[in-house]
Protein backbone atom coordinates (compact mmCIF):
# COMPACT_ATOMS: atom_id res chain seq x y z
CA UNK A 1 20.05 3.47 12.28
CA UNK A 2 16.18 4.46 12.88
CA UNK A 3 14.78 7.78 13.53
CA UNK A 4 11.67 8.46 14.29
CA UNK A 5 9.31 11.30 15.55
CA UNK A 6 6.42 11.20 18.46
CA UNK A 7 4.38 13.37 20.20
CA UNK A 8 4.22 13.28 23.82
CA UNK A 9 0.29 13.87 23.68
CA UNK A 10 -1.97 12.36 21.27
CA UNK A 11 -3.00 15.41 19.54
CA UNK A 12 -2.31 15.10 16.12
CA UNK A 13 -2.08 10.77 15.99
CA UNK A 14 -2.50 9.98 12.49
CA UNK A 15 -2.35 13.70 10.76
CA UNK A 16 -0.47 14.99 8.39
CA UNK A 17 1.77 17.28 9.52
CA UNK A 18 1.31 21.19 9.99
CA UNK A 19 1.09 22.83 6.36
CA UNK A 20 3.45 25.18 7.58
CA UNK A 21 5.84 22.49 8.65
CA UNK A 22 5.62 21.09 5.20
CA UNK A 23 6.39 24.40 3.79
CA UNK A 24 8.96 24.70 5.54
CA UNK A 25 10.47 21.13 5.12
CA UNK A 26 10.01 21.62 1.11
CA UNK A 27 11.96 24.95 1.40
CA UNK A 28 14.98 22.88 2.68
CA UNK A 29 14.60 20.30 0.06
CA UNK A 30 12.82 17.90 2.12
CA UNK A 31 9.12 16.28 1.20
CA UNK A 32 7.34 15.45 4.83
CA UNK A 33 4.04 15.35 3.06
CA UNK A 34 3.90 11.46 3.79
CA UNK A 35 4.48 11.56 7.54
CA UNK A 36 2.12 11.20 10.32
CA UNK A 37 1.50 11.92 13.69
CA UNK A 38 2.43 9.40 16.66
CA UNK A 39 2.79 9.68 20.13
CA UNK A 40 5.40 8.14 22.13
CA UNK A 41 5.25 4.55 23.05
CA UNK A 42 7.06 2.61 26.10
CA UNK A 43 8.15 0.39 23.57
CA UNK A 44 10.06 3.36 21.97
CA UNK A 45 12.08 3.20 25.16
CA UNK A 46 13.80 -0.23 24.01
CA UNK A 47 13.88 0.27 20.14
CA UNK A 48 15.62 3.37 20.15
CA UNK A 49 19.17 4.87 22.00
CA UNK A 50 17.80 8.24 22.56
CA UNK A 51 14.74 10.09 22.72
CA UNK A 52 14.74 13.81 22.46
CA UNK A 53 12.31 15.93 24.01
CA UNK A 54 12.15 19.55 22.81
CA UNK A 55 11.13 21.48 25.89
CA UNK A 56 10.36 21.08 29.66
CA UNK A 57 7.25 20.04 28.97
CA UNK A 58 7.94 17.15 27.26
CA UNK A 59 10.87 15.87 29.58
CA UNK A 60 8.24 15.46 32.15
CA UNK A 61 6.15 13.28 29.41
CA UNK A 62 9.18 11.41 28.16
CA UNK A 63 9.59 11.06 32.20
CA UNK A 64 6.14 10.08 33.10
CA UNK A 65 6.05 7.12 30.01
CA UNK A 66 9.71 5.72 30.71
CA UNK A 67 8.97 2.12 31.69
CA UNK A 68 12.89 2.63 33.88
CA UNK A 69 13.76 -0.43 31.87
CA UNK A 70 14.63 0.30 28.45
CA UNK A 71 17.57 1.42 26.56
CA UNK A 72 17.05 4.75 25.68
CA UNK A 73 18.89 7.92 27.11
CA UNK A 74 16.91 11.37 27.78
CA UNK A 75 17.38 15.26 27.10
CA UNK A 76 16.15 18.17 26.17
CA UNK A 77 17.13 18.70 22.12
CA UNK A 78 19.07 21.79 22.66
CA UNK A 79 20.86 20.62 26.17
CA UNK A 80 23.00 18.37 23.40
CA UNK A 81 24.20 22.03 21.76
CA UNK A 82 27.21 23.70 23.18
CA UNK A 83 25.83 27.49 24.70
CA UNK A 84 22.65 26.26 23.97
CA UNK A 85 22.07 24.35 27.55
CA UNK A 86 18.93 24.97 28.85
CA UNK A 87 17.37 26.65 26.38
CA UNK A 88 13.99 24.94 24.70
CA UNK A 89 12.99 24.45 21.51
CA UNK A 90 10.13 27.05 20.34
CA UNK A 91 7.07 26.16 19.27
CA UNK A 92 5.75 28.10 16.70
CA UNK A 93 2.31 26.38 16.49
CA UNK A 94 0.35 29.69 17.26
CA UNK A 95 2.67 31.96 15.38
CA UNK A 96 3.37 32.21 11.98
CA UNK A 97 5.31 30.95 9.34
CA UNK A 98 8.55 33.13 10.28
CA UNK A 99 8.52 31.03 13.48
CA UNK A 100 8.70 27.63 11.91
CA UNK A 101 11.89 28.99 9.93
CA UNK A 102 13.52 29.49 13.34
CA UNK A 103 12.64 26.14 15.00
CA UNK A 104 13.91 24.77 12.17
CA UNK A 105 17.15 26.48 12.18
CA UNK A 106 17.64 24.89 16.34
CA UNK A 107 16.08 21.49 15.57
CA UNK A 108 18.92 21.38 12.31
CA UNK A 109 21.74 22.70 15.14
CA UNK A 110 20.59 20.17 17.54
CA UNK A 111 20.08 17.13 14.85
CA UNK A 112 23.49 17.72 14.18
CA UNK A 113 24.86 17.94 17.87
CA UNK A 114 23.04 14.64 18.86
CA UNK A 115 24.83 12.75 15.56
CA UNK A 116 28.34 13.96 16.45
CA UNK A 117 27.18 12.72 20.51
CA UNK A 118 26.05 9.38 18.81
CA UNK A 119 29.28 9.24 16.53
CA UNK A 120 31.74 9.92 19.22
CA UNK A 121 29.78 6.94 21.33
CA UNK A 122 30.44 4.49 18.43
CA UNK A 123 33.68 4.95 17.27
């Protein structure tokens, strides 16, 4: 299995992520010091089974690159989250630290939503 993360703008290509990301990441145990910034890719459309989007915004981006002939399925992160339907991700960009502690918390709850959807799928 291969997961991987993309922007739907080309903001950030090739930087490190947010310090406060990385703080964050380290505080769950996790070292994202080594990642960089990508946007998303037709190609990513065949390679991979799903691709996640984590607000309205960025369904209309995932929408606007889908070539219509690849593989992947399409939703909103938290759509995959029972009670949660609807409801987007936050982005705590222009906030502070508290607010990457809380996206976070609904990116864990719908990372683990979207592996029991992709366990039930294949047995």
């Amino acid at each position: 299995m291969k997961v991987d993360s993309a922007g739907t703008a080309g903001y950030h290509v090739g930087e490190p992520p947010d310090p406060r990301s990385i703080d964050q990441a380290r505080s769950e145990g996790i070292d994202i010091t080594g990642y960089r910034g990508r946007q998303l890719s037709q190609d990513d459309f065949h390679e991979f089974d799903f691709i996640i989007g984590m607000d309205r915004s960025n369904m209309q981006d995932i929408a606007r690159r889908d070539p219509g002939s690849g593989k992947a399925k399409t939703a909103m992160l938290l759509d995959i989250v029972p009670g949660q339907e609807g409801r987007e991700v936050g982005d705590p960009y222009y906030g502070g630290a508290d607010g990457f502690a809380v996206t976070w918390s609904e990116v864990d709850a719908g990372a683990q939503a979207l592996v029991a959807v992709m366990l039930s799928e294949n047995g």
